[in-house]
Protein backbone atom coordinates (compact mmCIF):
# COMPACT_ATOMS: atom_id res chain seq x y z
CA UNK A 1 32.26 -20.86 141.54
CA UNK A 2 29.57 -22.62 142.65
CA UNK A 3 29.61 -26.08 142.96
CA UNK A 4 27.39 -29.54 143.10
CA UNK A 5 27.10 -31.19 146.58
CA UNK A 6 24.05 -34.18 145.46
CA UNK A 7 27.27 -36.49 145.35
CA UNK A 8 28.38 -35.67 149.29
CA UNK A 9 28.39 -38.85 151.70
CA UNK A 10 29.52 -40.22 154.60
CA UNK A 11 32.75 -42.36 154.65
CA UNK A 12 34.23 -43.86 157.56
CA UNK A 13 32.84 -41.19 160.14
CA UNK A 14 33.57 -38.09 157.67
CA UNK A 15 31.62 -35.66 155.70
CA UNK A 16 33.24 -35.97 152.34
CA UNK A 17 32.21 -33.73 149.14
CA UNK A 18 33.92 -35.41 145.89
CA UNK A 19 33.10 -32.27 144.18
CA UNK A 20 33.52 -29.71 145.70
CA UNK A 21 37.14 -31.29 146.62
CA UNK A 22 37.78 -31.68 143.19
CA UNK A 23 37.40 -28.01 142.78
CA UNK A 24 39.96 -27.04 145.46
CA UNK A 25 42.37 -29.43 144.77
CA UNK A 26 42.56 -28.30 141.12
CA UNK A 27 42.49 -24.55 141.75
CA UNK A 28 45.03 -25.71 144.28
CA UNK A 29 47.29 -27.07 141.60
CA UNK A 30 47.29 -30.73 143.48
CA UNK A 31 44.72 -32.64 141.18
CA UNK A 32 46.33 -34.61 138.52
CA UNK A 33 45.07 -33.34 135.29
CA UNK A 34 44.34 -36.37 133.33
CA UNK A 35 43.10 -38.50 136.29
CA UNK A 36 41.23 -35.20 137.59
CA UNK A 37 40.39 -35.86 141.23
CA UNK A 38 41.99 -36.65 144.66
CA UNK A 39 46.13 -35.04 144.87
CA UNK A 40 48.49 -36.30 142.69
CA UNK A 41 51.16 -38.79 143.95
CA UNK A 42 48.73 -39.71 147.24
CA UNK A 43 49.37 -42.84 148.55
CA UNK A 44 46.57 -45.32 150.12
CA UNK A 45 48.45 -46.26 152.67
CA UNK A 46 45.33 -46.07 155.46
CA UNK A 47 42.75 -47.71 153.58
CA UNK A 48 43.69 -51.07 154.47
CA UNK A 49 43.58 -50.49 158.01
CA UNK A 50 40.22 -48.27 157.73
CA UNK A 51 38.44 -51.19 155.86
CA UNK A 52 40.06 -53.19 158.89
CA UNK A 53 37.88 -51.48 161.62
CA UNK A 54 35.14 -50.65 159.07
CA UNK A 55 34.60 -53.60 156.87
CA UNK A 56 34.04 -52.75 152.77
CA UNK A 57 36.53 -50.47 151.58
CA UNK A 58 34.42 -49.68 148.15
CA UNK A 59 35.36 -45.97 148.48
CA UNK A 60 38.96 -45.43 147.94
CA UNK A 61 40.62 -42.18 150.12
CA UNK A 62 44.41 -40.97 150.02
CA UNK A 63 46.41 -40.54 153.19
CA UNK A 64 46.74 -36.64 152.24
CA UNK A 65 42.91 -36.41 151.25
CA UNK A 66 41.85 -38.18 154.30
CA UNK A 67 43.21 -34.65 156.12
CA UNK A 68 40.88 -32.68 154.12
CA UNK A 69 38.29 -34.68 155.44
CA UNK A 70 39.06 -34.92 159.44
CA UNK A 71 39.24 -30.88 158.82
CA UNK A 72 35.53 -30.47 157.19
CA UNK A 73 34.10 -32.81 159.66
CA UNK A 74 35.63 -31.47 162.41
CA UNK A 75 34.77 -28.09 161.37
CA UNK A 76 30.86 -29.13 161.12
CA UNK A 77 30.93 -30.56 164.26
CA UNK A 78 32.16 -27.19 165.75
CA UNK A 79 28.84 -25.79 164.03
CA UNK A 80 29.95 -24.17 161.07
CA UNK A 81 28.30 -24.71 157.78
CA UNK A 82 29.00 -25.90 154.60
CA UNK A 83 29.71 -22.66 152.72
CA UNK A 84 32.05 -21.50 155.65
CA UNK A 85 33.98 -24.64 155.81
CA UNK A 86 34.77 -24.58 152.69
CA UNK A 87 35.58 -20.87 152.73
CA UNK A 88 37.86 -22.48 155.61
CA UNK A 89 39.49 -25.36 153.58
CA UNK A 90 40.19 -22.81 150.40
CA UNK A 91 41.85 -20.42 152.76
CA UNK A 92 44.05 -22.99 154.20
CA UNK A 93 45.03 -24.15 150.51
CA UNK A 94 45.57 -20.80 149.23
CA UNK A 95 43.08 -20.58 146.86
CA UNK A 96 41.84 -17.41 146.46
CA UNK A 97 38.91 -17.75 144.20
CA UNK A 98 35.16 -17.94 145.88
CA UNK A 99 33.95 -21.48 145.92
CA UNK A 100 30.25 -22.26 147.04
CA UNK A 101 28.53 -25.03 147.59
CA UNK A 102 25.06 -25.36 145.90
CA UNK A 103 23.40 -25.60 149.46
CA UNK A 104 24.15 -25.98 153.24
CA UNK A 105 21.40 -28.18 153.30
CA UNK A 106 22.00 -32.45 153.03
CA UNK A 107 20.87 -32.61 149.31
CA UNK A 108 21.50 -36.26 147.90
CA UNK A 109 20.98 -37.78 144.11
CA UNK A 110 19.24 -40.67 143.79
CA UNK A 111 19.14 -43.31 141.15
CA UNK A 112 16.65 -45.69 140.12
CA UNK A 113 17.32 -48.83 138.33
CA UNK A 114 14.13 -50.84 138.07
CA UNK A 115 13.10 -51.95 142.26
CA UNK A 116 16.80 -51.01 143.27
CA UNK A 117 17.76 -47.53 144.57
CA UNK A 118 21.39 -46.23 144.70
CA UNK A 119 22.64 -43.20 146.40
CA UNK A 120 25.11 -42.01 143.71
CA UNK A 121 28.53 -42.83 145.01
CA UNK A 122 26.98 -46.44 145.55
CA UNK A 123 25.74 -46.84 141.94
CA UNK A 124 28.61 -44.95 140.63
CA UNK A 125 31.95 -46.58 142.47
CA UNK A 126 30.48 -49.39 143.93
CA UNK A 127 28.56 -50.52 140.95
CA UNK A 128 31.09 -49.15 138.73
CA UNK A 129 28.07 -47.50 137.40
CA UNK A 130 26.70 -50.45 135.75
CA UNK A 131 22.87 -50.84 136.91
CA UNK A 132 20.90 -49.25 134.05
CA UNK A 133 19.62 -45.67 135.60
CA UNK A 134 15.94 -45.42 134.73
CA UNK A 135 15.03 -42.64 136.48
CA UNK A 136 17.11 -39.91 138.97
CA UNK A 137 15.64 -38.09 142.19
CA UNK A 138 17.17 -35.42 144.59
CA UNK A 139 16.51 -36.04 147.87
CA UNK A 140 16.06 -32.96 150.25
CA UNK A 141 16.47 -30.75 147.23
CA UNK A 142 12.70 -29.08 147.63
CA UNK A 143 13.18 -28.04 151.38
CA UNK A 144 16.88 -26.90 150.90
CA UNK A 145 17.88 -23.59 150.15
CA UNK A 146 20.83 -21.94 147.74
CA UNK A 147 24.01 -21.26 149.92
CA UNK A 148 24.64 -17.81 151.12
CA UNK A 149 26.30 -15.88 147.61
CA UNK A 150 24.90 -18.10 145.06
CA UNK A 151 22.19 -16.50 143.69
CA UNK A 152 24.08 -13.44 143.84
CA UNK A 153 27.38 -14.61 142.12
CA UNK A 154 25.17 -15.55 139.56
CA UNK A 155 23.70 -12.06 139.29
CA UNK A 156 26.49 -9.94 139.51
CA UNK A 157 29.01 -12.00 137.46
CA UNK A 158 29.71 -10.54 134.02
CA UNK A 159 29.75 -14.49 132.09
CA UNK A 160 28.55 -17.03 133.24
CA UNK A 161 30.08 -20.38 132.22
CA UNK A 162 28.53 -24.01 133.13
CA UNK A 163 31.06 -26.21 133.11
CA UNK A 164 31.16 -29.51 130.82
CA UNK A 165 29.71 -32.17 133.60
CA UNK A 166 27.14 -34.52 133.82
CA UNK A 167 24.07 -32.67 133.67
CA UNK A 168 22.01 -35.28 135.01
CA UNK A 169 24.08 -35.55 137.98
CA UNK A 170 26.31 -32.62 138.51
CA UNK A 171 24.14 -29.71 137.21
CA UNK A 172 20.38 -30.83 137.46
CA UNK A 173 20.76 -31.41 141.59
CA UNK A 174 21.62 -27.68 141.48
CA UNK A 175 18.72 -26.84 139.42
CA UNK A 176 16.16 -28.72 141.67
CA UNK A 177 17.41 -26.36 145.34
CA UNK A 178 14.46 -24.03 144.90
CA UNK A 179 14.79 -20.64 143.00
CA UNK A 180 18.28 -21.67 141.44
CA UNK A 181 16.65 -22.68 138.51
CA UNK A 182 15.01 -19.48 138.07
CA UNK A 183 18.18 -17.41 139.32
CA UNK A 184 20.35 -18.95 136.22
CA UNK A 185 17.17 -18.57 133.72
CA UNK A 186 17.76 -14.72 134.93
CA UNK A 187 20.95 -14.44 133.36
CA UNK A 188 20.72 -16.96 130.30
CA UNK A 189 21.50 -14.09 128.11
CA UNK A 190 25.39 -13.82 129.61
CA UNK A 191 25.29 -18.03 130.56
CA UNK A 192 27.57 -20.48 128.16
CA UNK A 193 27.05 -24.09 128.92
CA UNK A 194 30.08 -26.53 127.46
CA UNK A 195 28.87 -30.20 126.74
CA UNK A 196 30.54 -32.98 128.28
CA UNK A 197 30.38 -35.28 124.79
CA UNK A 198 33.68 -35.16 122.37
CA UNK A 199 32.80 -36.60 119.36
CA UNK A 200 29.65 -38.15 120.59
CA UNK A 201 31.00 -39.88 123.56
CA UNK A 202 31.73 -38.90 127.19
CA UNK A 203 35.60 -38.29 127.92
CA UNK A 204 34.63 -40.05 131.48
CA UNK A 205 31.22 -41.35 133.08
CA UNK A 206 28.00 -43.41 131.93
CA UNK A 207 26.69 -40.27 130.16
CA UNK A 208 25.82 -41.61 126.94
CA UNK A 209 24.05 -44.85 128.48
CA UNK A 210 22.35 -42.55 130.79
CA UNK A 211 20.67 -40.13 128.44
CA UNK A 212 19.48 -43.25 126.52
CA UNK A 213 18.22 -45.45 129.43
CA UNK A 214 16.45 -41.75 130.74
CA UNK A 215 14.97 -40.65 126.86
CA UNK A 216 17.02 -37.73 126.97
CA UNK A 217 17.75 -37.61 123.88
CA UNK A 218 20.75 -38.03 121.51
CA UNK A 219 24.48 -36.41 121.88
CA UNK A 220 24.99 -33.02 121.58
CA UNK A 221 20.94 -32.46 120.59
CA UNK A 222 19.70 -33.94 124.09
CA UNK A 223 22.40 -31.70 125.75
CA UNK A 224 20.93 -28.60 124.12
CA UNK A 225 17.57 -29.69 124.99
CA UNK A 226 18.72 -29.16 129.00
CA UNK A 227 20.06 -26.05 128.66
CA UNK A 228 17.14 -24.81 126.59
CA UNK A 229 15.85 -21.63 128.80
CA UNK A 230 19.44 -21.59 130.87
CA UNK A 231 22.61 -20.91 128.56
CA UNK A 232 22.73 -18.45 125.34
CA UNK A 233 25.70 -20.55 123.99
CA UNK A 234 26.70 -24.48 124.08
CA UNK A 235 30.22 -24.96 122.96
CA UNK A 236 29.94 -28.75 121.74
CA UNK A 237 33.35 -30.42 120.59
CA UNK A 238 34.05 -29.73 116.23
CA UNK A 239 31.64 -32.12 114.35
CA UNK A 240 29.47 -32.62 117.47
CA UNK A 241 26.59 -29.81 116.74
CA UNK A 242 23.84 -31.30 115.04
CA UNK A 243 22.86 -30.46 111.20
CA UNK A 244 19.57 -29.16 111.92
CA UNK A 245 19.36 -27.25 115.23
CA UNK A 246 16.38 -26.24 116.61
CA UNK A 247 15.57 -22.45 117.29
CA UNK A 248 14.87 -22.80 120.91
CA UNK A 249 18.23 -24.41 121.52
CA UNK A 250 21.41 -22.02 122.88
CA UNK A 251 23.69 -21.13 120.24
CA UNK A 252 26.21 -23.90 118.69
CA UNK A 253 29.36 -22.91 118.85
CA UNK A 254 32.36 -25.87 117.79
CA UNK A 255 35.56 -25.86 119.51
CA UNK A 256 37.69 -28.42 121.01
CA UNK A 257 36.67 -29.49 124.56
CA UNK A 258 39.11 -32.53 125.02
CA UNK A 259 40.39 -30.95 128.96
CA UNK A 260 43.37 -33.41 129.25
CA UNK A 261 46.05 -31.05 130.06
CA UNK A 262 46.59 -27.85 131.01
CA UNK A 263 47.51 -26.21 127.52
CA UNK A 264 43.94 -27.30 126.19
CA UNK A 265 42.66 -25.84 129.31
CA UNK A 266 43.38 -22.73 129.13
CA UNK A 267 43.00 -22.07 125.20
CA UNK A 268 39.35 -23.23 125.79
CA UNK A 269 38.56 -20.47 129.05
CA UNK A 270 40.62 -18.11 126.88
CA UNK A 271 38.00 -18.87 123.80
CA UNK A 272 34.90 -19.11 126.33
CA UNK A 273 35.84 -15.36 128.03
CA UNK A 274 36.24 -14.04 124.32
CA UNK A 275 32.81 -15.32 123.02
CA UNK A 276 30.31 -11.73 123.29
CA UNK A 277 27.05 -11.53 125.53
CA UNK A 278 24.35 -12.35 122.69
CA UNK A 279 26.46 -15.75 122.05
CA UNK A 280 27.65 -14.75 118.49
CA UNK A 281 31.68 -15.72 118.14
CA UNK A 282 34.19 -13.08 117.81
């Protein structure tokens, strides 16, 4: 699994990476489904007293996710990198499946709105992702480099499925590390993409407003326009796929994408492993 790290920052002294902790406290079973990050039941209990010694406390961390955090940091400090501390941290949880991060190297989305830049967590929690987003940048992203395994998970696996985020801002910092791009374009012929957008709208996020402020295009047509060239198949939610798709644009296939609990969850990966190389439906 390989995973977006344009959203890591610094909080209160720590290296913290919202998505890739997502991803290992869901394959962990700790993630509350509908809310879908940080561990269920957490309590907040040190955030007073960390906005105490540090001032603002815009970014909200749980007492049992703070742990997670000491542990990364510390084991960065002690010179390991990315990819093997969170080899490290997926051990300790017992998760068993391979999680990467996208890079080792500090890769950090940008957004523009008018004179004002944000660095993503800022415009997104902060700002409660109000400020209109008129252009997006990822900074370091040309002089990183893919993590150790990427660009051969993505060669060697027999599907490959892009998972229904943000493509702005969870997949597109990805595609800007140098030769990842080009890596996934390699196996577009085995790659389904799922769109974030049920029935037009985004479950959770600014999507919508985003594609429009950017000229990206409407719904479920401006997410096949990204993954022209990079997926086969787009599974888009039933009523979503537009009437008149254009021949360059992956494969529609309808299905419903609404992830909010773990029943849905698995009849859509059970649907996704079933659909044939070639993007045709069985």
């Amino acid at each position: 699994m390989i995973v977006n790290t344009g959203d890591d920052e610094s909080f209160y002294g720590l290296q913290v990476s919202p998505d890739l902790d997502t991803v290992a406290y869901t394959l962990a079973g700790l993630a509350p489904i509908k809310r879908g990050w940080g561990i269920r039941g957490d309590t907040r209990n040190a955030l007073p007293w960390l906005g105490r010694y540090f001032g603002d406390q815009w970014f909200s961390l749980g007492d049992q996710d703070l742990a997670l955090h000491i542990y990364r940091s510390h084991l960065l400090r002690e010179g390991s990198s990315l990819a093997q501390a969170t080899r490290r941290i997926c051990t300790q949880l017992g998760i068993r499946t391979s999680v990467l991060p996208m890079s080792n190297d500090p890769v950090r989305t940008v957004l523009r709105s008018g004179r004002r830049r944000f660095a993503f967590q800022e415009w997104f929690v902060k700002q409660g992702a109000r400020p209109r987003v008129d252009g997006i940048t990822y900074k370091g992203a040309s002089g990183a480099s893919m993590a150790p395994g990427v660009s051969e998970a993505l060669a060697s696996a027999d599907k490959v499925i892009i998972a229904p985020s943000n493509p702005y801002v969870s997949i597109a910092p990805m595609l800007a590390i140098p030769g990842l791009r080009a890596a996934l374009g390699a196996v577009c012929r085995k790659t389904i993409a799922v769109s974030p957008l049920v029935n037009g709208r985004a479950v959770k996020g600014p999507l919508v407003a985003m594609m429009k402020s950017l000229g990206a295009g409407r719904g479920s047509a401006g997410i096949a326009d990204f993954y022209e060239g990079l997926a086969t198949s787009l599974v888009v939610s039933p009523g979503d796929a537009p009437r008149r798709p254009e021949a360059t644009w992956p494969r529609l296939l309808e299905r419903n994408t609404l992830l909010n609990s773990k029943r849905r969850s698995l009849a859509l990966a059970r649907f996704l492993l079933k659909i044939p190389l070639g993007g045709t439906e069985r």
